[in-house]
Structure formats: C-alpha cells, structure tokens
PDB file of N, CA and C in Angstrom:
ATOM      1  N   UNK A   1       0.838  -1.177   0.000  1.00  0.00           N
ATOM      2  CA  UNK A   1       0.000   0.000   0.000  1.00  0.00           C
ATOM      3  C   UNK A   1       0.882   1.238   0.000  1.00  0.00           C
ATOM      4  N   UNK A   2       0.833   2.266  -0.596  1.00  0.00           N
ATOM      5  CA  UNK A   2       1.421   3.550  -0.849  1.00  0.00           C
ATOM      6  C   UNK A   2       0.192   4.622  -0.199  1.00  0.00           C
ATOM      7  N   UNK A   3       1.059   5.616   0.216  1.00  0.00           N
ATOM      8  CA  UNK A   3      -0.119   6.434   0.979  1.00  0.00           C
ATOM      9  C   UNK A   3       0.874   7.909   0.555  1.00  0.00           C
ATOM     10  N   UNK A   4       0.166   8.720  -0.152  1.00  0.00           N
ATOM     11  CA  UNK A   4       0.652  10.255  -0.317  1.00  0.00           C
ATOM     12  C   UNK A   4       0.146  11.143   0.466  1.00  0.00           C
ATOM     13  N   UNK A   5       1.062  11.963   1.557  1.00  0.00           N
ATOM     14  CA  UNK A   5       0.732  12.635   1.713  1.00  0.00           C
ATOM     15  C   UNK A   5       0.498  14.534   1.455  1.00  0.00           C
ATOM     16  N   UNK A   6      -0.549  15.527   1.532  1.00  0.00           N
ATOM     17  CA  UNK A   6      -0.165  16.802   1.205  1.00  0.00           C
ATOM     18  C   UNK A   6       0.512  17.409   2.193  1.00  0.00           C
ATOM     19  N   UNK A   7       1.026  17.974   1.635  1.00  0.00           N
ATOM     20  CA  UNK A   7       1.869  18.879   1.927  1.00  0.00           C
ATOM     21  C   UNK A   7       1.990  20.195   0.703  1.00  0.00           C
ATOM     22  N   UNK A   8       2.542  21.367   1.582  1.00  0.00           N
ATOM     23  CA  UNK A   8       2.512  23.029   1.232  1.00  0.00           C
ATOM     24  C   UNK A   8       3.634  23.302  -0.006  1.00  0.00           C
ATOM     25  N   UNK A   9       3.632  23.383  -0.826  1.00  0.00           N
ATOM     26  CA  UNK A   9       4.610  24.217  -1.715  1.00  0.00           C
ATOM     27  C   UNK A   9       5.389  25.253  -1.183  1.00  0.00           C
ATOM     28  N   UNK A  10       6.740  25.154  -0.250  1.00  0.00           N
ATOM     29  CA  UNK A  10       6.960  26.612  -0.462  1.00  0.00           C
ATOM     30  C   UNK A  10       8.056  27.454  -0.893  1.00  0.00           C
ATOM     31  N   UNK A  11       8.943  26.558  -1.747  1.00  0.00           N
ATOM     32  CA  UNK A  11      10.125  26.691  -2.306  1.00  0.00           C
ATOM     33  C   UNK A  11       9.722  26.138  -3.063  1.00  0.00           C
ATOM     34  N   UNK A  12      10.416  27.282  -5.126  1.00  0.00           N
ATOM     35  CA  UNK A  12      11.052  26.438  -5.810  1.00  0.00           C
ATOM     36  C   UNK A  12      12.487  25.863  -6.342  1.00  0.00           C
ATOM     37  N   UNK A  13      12.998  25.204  -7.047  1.00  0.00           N
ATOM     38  CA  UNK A  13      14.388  25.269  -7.286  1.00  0.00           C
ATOM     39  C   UNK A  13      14.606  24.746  -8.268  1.00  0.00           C
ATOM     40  N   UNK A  14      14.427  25.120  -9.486  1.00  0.00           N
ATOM     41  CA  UNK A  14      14.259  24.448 -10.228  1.00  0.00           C
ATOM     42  C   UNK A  14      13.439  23.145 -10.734  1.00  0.00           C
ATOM     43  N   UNK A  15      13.865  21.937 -11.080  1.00  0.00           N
ATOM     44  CA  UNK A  15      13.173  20.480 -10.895  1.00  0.00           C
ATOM     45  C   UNK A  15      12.425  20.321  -9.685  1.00  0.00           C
ATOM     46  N   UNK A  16      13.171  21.197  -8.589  1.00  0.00           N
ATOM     47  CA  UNK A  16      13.044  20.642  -7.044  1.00  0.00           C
ATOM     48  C   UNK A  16      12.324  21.749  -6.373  1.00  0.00           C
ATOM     49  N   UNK A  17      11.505  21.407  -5.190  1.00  0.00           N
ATOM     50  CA  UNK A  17      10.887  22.269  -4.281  1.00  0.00           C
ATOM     51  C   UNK A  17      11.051  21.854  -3.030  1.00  0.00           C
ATOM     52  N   UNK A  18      10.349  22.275  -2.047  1.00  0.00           N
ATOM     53  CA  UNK A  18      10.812  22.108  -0.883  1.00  0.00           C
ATOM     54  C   UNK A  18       9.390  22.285  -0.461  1.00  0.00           C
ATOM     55  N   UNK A  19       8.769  21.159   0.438  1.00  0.00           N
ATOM     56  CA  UNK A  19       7.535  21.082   0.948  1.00  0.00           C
ATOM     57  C   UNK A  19       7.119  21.351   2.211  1.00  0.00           C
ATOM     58  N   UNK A  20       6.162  21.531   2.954  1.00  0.00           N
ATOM     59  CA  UNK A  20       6.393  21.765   4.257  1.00  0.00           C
ATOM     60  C   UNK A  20       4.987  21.585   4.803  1.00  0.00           C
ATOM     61  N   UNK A  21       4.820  20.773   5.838  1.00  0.00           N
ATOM     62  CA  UNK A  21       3.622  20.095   6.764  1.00  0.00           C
ATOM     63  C   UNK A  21       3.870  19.791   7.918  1.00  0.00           C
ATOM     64  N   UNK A  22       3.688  20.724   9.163  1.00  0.00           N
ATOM     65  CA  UNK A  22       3.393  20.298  10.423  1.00  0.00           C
ATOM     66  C   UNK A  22       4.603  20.960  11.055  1.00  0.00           C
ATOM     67  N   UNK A  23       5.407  22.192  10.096  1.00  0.00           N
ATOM     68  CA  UNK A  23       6.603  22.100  10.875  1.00  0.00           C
ATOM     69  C   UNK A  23       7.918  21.394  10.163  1.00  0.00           C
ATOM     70  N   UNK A  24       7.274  20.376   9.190  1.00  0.00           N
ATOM     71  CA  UNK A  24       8.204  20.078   8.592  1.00  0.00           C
ATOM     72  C   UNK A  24       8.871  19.987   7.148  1.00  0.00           C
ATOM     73  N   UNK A  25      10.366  20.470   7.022  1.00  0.00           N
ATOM     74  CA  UNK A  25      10.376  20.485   5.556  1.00  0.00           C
ATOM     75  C   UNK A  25      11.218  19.482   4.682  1.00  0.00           C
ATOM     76  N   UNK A  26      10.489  19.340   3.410  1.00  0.00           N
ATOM     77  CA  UNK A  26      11.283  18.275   2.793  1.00  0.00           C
ATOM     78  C   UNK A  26      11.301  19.063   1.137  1.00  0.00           C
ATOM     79  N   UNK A  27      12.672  18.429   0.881  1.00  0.00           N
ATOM     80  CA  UNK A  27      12.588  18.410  -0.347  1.00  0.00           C
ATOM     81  C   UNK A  27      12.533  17.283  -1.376  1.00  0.00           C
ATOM     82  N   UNK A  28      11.915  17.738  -2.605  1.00  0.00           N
ATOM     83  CA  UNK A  28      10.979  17.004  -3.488  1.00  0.00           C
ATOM     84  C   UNK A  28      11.546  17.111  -5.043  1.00  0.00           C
ATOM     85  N   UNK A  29      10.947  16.005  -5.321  1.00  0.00           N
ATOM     86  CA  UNK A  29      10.859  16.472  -6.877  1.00  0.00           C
ATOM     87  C   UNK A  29       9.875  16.903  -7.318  1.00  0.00           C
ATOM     88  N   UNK A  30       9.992  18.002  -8.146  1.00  0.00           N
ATOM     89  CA  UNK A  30       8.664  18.689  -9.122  1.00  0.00           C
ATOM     90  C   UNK A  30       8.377  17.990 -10.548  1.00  0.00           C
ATOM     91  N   UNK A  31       9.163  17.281 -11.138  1.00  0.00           N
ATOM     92  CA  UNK A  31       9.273  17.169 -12.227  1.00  0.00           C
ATOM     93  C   UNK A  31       7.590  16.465 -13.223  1.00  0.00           C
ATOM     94  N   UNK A  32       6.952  15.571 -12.254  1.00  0.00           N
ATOM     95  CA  UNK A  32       5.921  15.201 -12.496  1.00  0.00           C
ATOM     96  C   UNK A  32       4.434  16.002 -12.750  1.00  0.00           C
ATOM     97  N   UNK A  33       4.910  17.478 -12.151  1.00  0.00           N
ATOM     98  CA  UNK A  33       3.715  18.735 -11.565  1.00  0.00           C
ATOM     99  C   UNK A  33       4.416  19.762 -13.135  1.00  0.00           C
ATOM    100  N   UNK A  34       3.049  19.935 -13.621  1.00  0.00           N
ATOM    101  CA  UNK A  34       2.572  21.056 -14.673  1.00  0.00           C
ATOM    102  C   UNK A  34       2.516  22.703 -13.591  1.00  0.00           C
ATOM    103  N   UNK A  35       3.240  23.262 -13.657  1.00  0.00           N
ATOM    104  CA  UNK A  35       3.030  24.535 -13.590  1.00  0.00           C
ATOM    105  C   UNK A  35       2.939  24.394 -12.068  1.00  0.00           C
ATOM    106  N   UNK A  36       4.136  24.114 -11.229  1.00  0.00           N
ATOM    107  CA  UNK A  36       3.857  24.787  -9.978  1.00  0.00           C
ATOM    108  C   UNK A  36       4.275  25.747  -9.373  1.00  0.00           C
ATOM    109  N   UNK A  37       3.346  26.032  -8.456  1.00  0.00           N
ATOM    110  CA  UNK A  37       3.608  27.860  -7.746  1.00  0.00           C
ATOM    111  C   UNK A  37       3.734  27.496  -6.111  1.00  0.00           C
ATOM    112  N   UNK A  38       4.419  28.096  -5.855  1.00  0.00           N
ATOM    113  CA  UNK A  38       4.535  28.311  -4.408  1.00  0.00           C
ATOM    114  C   UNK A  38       3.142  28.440  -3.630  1.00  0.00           C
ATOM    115  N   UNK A  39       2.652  27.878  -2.845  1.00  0.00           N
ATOM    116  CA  UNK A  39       1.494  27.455  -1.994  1.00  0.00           C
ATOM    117  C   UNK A  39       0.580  26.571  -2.712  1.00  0.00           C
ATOM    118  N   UNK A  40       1.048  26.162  -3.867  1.00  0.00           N
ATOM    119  CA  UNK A  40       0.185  24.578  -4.224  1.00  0.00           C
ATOM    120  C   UNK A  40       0.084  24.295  -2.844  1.00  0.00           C
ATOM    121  N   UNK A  41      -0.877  23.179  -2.830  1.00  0.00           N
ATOM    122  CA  UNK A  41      -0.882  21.986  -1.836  1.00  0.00           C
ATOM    123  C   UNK A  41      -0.631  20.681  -2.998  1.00  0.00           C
ATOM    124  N   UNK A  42       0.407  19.913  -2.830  1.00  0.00           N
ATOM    125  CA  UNK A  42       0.342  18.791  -3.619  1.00  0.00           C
ATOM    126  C   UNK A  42       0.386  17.433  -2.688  1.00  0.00           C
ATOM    127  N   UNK A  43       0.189  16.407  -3.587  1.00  0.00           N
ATOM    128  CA  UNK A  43       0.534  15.024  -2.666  1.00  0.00           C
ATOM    129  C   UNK A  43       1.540  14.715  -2.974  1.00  0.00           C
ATOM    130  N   UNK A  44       2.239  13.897  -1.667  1.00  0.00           N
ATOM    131  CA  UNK A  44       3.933  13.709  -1.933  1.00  0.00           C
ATOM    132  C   UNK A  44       4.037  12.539  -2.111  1.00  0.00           C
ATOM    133  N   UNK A  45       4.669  11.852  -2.690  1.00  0.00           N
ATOM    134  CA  UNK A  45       5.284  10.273  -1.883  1.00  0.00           C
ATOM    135  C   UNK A  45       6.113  10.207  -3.379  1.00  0.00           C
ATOM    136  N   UNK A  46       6.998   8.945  -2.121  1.00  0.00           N
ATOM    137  CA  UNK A  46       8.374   8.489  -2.481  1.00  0.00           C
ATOM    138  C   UNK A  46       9.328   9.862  -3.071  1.00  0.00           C
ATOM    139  N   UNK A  47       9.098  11.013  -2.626  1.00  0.00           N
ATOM    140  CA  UNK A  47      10.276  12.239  -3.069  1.00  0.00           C
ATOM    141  C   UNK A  47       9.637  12.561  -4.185  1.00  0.00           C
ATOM    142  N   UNK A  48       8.583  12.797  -4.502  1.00  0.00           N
ATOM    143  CA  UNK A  48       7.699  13.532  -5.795  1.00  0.00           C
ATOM    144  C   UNK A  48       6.282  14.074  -5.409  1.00  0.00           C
ATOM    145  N   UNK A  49       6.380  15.128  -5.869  1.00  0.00           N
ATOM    146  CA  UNK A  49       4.516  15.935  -6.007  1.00  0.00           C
ATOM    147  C   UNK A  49       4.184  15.116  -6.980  1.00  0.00           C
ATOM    148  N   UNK A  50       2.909  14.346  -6.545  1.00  0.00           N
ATOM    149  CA  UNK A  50       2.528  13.716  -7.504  1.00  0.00           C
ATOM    150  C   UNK A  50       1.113  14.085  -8.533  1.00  0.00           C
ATOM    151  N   UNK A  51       0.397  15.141  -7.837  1.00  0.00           N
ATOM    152  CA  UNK A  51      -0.464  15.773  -8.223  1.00  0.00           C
ATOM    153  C   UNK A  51      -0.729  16.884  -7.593  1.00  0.00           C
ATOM    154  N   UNK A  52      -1.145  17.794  -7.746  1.00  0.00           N
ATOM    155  CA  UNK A  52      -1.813  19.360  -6.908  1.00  0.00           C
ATOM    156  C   UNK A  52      -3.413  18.650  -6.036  1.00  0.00           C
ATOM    157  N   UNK A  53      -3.346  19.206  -5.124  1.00  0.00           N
ATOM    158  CA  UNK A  53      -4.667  19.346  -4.201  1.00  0.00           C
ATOM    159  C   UNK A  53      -5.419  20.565  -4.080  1.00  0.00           C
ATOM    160  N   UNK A  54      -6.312  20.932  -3.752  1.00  0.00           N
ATOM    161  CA  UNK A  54      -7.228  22.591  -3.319  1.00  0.00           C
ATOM    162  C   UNK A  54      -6.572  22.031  -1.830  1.00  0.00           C
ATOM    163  N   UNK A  55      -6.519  23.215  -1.224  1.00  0.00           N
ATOM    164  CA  UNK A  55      -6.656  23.480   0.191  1.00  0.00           C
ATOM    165  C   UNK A  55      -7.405  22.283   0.964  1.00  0.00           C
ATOM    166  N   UNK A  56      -8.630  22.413   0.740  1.00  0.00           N
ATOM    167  CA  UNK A  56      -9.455  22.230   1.638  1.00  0.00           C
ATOM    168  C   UNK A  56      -9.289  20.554   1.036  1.00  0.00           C
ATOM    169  N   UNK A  57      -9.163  19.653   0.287  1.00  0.00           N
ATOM    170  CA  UNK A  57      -8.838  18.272  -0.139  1.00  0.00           C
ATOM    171  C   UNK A  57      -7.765  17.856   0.609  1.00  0.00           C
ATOM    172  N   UNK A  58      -6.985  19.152   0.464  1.00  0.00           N
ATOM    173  CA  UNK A  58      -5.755  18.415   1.657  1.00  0.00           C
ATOM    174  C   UNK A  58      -5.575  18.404   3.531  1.00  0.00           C
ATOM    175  N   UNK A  59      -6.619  19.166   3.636  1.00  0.00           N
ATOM    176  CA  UNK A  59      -6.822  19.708   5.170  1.00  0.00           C
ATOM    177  C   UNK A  59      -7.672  18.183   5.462  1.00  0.00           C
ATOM    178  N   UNK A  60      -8.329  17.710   4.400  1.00  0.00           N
ATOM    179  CA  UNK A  60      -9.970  16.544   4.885  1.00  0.00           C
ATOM    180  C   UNK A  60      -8.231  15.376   4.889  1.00  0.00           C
ATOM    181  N   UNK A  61      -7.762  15.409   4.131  1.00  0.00           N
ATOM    182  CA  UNK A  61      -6.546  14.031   4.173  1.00  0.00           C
ATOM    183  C   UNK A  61      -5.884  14.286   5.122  1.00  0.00           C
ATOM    184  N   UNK A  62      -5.242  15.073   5.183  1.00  0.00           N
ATOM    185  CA  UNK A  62      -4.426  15.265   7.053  1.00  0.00           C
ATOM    186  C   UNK A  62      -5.254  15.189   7.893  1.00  0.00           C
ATOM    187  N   UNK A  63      -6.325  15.694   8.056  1.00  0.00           N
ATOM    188  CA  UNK A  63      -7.325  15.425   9.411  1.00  0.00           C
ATOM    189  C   UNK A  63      -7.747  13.799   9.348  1.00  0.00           C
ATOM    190  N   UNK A  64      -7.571  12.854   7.761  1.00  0.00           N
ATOM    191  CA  UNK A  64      -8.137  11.139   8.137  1.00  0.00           C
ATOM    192  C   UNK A  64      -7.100  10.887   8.110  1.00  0.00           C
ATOM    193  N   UNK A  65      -5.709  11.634   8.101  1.00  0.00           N
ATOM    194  CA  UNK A  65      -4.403  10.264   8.801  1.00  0.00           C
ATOM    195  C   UNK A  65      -4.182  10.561   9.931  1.00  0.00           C
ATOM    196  N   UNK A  66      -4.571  12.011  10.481  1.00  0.00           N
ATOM    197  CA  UNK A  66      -3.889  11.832  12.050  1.00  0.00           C
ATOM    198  C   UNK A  66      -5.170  11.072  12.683  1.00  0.00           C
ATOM    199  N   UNK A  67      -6.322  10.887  12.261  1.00  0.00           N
ATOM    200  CA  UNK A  67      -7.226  10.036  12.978  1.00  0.00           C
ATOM    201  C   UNK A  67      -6.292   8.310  12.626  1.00  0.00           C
ATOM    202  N   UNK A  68      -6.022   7.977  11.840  1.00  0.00           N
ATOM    203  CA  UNK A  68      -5.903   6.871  11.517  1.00  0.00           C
ATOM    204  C   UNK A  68      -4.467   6.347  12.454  1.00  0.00           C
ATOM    205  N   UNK A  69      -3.596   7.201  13.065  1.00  0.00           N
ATOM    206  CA  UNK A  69      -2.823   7.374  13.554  1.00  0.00           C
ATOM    207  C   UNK A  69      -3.180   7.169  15.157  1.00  0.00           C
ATOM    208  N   UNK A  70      -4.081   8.103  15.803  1.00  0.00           N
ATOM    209  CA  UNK A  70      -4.670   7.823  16.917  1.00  0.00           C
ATOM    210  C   UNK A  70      -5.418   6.571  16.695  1.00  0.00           C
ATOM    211  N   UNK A  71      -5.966   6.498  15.817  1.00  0.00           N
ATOM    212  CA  UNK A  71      -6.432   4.786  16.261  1.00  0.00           C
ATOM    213  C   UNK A  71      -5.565   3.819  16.134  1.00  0.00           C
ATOM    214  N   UNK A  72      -4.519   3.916  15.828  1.00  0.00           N
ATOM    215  CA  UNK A  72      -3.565   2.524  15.530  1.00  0.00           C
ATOM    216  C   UNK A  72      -3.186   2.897  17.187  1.00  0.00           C
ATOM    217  N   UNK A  73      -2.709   4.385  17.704  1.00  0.00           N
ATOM    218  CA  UNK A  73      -1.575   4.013  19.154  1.00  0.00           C
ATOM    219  C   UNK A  73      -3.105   3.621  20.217  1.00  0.00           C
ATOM    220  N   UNK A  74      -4.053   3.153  20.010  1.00  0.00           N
ATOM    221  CA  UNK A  74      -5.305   2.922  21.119  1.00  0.00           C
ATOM    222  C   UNK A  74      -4.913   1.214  20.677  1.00  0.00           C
ATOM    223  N   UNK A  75      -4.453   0.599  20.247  1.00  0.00           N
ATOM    224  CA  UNK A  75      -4.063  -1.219  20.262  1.00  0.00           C
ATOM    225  C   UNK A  75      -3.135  -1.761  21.522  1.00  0.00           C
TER     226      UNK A  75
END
C-alpha cells in the first residue's frame, strides 16, 4: 500500500521544491507537476509531487491520517 501525503509548496528550485507540513520540511521532486507555484498543496510520496490538491482536499486528508494514527496508538 502507498499512501501520499499533502503537503505546502513553499520553495522552488528548479526540478526541485521544498515542501512543508506540520513544521516540517522536505525536499521534493517537481518534475511530475505542470506549472507549480509556491502554496500549491500537492501530494507527496516516495520524493515527488505527484499531483496538486485545493486546500481544503488536503486539510480533509491530514485530518483522516492523524485520525488513523490515533487509532492505531489505542491497540
């Protein structure tokens, strides 16, 4: 199972950007993303934006993994 998460656009660098969620930053590859701008929200995984999100698509996915998260540490 693969799970992407969003995260903030807020560097570019060419190919590469630099993402940032919760405090934290990573850098990425852009190369897969048409036209990105600084405060996309995109989904990440394995070191790539793999598509753009709206805001509010990515706020509903971070709010069902940190639930999914609290329910795994209640075992």
């Amino acid at each position: 199972m693969c799970i992407g998460i969003p995260m903030r656009l807020v560097r570019i660098e060419g190919d590469s950007g630099v993402v940032e969620s919760g405090g934290l930053e990573v850098r990425i590859s852009l190369a897969l993303l048409a036209d990105p701008a600084v405060g996309d929200h995109v989904l990440v995984h394995a070191g790539f934006a793999l598509e753009k999100l709206d805001e509010k698509e990515a706020e509903e996915t971070l709010a069902l993994l940190r639930q999914i998260v609290r329910l795994g540490g209640e075992q």
